[in-house]
Protein backbone atom coordinates (compact mmCIF):
# COMPACT_ATOMS: atom_id res chain seq x y z
CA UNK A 1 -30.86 -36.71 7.74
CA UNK A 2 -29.25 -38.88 10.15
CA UNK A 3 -30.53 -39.23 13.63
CA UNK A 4 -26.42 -38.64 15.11
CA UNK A 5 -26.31 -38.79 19.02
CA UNK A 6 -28.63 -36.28 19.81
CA UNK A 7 -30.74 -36.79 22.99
CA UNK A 8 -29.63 -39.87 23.72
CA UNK A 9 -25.47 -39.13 23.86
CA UNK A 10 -26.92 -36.67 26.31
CA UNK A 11 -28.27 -38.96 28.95
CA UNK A 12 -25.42 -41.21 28.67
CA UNK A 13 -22.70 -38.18 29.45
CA UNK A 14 -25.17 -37.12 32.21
CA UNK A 15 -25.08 -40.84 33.72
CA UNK A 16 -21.31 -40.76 33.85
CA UNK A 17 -20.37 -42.23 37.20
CA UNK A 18 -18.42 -40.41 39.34
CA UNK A 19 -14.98 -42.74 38.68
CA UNK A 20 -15.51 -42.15 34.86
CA UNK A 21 -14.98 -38.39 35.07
CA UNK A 22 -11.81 -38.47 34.79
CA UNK A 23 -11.42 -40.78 31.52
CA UNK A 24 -14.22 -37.90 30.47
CA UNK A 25 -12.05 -34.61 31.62
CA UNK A 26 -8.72 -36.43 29.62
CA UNK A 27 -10.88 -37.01 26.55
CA UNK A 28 -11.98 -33.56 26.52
CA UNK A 29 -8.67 -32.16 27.09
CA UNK A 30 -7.48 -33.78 24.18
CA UNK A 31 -10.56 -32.31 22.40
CA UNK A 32 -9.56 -29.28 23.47
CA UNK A 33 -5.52 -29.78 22.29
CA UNK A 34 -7.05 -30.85 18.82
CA UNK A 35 -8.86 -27.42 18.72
CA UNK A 36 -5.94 -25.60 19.51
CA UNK A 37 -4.07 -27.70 17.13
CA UNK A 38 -6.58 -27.17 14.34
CA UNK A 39 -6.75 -23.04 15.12
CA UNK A 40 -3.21 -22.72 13.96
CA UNK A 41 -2.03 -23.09 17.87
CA UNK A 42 -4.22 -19.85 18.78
CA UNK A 43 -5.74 -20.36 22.92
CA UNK A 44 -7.89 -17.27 22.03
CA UNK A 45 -11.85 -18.53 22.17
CA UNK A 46 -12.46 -15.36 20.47
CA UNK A 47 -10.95 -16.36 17.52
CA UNK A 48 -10.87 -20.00 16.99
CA UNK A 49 -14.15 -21.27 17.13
CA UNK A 50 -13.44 -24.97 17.59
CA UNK A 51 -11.82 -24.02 20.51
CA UNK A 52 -14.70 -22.08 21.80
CA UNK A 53 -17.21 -25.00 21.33
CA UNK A 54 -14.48 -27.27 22.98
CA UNK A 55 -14.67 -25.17 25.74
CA UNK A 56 -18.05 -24.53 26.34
CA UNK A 57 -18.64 -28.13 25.96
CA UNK A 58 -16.15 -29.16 28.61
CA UNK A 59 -17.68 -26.61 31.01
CA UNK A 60 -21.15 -28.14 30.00
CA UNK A 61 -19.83 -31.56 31.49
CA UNK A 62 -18.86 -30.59 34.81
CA UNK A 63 -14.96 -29.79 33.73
CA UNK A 64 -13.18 -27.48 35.92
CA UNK A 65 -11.89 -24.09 34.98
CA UNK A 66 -8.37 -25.10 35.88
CA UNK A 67 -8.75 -28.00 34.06
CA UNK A 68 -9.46 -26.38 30.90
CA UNK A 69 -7.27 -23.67 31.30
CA UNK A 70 -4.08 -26.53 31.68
CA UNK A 71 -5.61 -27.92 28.61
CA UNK A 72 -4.70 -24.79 26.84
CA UNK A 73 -1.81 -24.10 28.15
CA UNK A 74 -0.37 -27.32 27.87
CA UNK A 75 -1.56 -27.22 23.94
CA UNK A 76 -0.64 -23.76 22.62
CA UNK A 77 2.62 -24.51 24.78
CA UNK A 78 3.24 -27.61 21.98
CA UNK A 79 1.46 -30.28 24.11
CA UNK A 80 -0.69 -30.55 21.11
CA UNK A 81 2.32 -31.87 19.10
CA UNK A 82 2.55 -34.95 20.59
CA UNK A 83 -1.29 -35.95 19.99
CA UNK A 84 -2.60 -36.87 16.54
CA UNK A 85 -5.81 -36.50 15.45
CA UNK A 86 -6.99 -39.47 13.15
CA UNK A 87 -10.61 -40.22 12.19
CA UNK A 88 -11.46 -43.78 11.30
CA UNK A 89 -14.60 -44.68 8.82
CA UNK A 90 -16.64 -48.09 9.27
CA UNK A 91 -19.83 -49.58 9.08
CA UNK A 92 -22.29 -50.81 11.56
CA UNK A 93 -24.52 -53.28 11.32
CA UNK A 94 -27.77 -52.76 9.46
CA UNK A 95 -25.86 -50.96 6.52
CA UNK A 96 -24.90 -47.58 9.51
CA UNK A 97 -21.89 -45.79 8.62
CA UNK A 98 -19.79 -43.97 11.09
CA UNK A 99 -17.13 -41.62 11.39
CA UNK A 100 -15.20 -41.72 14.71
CA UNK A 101 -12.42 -39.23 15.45
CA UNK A 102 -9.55 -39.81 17.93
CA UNK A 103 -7.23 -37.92 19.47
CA UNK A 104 -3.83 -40.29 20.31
CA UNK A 105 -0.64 -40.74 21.22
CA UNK A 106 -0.69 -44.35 19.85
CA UNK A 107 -2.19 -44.93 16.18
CA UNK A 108 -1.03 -48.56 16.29
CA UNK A 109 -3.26 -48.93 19.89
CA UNK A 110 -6.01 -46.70 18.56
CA UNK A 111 -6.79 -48.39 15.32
CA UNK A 112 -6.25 -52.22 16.65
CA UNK A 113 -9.08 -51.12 19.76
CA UNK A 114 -11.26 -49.17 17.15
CA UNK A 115 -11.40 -52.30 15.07
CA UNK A 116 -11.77 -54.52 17.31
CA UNK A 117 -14.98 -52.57 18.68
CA UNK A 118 -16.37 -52.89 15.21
CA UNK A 119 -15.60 -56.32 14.79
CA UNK A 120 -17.27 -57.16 18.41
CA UNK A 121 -20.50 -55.70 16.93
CA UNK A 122 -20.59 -56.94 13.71
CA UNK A 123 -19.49 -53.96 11.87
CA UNK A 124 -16.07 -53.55 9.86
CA UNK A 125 -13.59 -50.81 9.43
CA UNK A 126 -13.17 -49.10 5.98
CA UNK A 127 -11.07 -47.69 3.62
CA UNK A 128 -10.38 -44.26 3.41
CA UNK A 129 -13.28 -41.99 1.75
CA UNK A 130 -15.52 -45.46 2.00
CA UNK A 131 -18.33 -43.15 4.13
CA UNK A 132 -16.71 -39.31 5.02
CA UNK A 133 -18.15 -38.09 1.93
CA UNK A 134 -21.59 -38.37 3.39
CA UNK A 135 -20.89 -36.47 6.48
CA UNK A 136 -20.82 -32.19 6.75
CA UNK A 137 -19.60 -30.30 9.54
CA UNK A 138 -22.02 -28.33 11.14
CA UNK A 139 -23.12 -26.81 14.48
CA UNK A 140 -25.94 -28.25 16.56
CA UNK A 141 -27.66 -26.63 19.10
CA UNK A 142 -30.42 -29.10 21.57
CA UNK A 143 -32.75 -27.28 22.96
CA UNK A 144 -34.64 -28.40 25.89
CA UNK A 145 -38.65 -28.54 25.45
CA UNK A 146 -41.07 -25.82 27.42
CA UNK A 147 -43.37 -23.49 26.96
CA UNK A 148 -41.55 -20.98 24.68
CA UNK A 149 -40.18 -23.71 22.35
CA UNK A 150 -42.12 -21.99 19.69
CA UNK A 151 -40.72 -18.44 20.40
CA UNK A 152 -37.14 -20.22 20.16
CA UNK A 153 -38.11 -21.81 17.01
CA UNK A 154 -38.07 -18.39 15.19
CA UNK A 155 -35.29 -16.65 17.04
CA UNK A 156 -33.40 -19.39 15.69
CA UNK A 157 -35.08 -19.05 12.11
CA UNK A 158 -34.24 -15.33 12.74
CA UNK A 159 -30.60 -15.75 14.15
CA UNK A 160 -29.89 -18.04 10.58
CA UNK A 161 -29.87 -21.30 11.36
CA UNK A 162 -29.38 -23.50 8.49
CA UNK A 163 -32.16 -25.85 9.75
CA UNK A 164 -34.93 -26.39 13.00
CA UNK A 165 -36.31 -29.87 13.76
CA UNK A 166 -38.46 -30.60 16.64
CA UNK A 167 -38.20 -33.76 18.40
CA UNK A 168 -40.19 -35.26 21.76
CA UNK A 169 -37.36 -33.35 23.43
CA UNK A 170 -37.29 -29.91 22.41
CA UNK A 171 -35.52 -28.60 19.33
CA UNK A 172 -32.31 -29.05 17.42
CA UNK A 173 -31.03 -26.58 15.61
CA UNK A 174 -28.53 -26.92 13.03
CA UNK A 175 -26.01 -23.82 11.70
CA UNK A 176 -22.91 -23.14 9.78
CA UNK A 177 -20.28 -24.10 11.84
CA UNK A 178 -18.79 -20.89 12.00
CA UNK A 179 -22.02 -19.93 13.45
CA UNK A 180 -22.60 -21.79 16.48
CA UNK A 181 -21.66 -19.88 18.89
CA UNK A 182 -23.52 -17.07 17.66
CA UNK A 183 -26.63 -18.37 17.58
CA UNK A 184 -26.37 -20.14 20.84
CA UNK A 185 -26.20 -17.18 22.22
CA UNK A 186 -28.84 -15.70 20.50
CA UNK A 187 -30.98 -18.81 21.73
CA UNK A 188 -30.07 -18.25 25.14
CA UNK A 189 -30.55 -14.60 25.20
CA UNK A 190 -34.21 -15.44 23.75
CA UNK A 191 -34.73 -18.22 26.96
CA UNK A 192 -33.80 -21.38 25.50
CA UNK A 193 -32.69 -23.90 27.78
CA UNK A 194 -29.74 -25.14 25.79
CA UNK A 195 -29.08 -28.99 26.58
CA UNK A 196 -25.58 -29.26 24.49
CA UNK A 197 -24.23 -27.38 20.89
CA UNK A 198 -21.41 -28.52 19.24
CA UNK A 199 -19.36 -28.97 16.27
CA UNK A 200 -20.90 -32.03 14.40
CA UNK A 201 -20.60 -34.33 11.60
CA UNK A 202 -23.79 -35.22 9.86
CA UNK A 203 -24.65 -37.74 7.28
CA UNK A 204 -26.53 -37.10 4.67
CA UNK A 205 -27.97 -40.46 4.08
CA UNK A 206 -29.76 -41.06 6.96
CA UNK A 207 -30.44 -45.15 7.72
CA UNK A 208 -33.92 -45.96 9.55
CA UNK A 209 -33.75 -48.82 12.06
CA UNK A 210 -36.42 -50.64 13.74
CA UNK A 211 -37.06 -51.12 17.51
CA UNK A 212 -35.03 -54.21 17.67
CA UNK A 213 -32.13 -52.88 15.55
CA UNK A 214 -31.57 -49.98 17.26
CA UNK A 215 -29.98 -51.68 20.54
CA UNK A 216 -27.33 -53.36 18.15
CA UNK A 217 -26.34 -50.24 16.89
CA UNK A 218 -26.86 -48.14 19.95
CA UNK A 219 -24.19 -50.44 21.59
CA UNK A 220 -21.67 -50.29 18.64
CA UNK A 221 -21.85 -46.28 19.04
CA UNK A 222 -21.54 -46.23 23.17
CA UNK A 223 -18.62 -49.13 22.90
CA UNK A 224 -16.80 -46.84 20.40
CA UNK A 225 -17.85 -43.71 22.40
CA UNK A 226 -16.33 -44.95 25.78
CA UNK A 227 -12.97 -45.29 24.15
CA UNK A 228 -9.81 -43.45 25.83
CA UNK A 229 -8.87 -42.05 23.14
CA UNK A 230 -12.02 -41.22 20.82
CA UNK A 231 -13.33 -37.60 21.13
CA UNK A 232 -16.73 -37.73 18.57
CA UNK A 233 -18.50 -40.53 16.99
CA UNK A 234 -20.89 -39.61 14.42
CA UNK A 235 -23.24 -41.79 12.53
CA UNK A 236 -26.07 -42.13 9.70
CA UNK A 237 -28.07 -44.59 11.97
CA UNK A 238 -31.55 -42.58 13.39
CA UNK A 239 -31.20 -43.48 16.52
């Protein structure tokens, strides 16, 4: 299985300077529009479960409540109309594929930056279909490493996670997305230190790199990452 983000998407979004929060609080409040959008227009966390894990993982990054709750408002008020979620497939160097979704008000701007990104890294933008068909939506839950990690291990086994794999850093759990939110809490309840879950895309055909690969790659994923107006970049590279 692919290696995604993980742990190290996590200590970039922690290492967000202080002028870059608020390119991060617009790019999850489009997130957040694109959940509503997705739900049928429905606000309601208890119901729409993108929208929940939207939510939670704005709050996770330091977003305000007020923030969030404009982001709702604005979105099940038709704000969400105007924004268009489009997800773009390419490949990275090394034979990586990726999957990067955007939420815009500009396709023409969004898909002449996206390429160019690729193209700066030696990596190319597909065709439709070219690499999606590798990827499945599912939740993931990172669990920070300590002396229970074991304990956690089978609440989550319990709880019905589709999948546990322990890393250096702790665990990561993977569920139906439908799910998540469930079994986070479940985790949490059971004293898991939970370091991020979301909704994920993960490739099925995972591509090994070595050492001095990985920094190509790694730098093709943050470029496309930092983008205004990307919201998730997923990949097969194990990074």
């Amino acid at each position: 299985m692919s290696g995604h983000s993980k742990w190290a998407q996590i200590k970039r979004t922690k290492g967000v300077l202080d002028q870059k929060r608020g390119l991060l609080f617009s790019k999850l409040s489009k997130k957040i529009s694109i959940a509503v959008k997705e739900g049928g227009g429905s606000g309601d966390t208890g119901v729409n479960y993108k929208l929940k894990a939207a939510v939670d993982y704005a709050k996770d990054q330091g977003m305000p409540n007020d923030n969030i709750e404009r982001a709702i408002k604005a979105a099940t008020g038709g704000g969400a109309a105007s924004i268009s979620e489009v997800v773009y497939e390419g490949y990275g160097p090394f034979g990586t594929a990726f999957l990067v979704e955007a939420a815009t008000d500009n396709t023409n701007r969004t898909y002449n930056n996206i390429r160019h990104i690729f193209s700066k890294h030696g990596g190319n933008i597909g065709s439709q279909g070219s690499v999606a068909w590798q990827f499945q939506t599912k939740g993931q839950i990172l669990v920070e490493r300590d002396n229970k990690i074991s304990e956690i291990e089978l609440a989550a086994i319990d709880a019905g996670a589709q999948d546990v794999r322990e890393s250096e850093e702790g665990l990561e759990v993977y569920t139906e997305a439908l799910d998540l939110d469930k079994i986070k809490k479940t985790l949490t309840d059971a004293g898991a230190k939970i370091a991020r879950a979301d909704i994920i895309k993960e490739s099925s055909q995972g591509t090994d790199l070595t050492e001095e690969q990985k920094p190509k790659v790694d730098a093709l994923f943050a470029e496309l990452e930092n983008d205004e107006d990307v919201i998730a970049v997923h990949t097969s590279a194990n990074l």
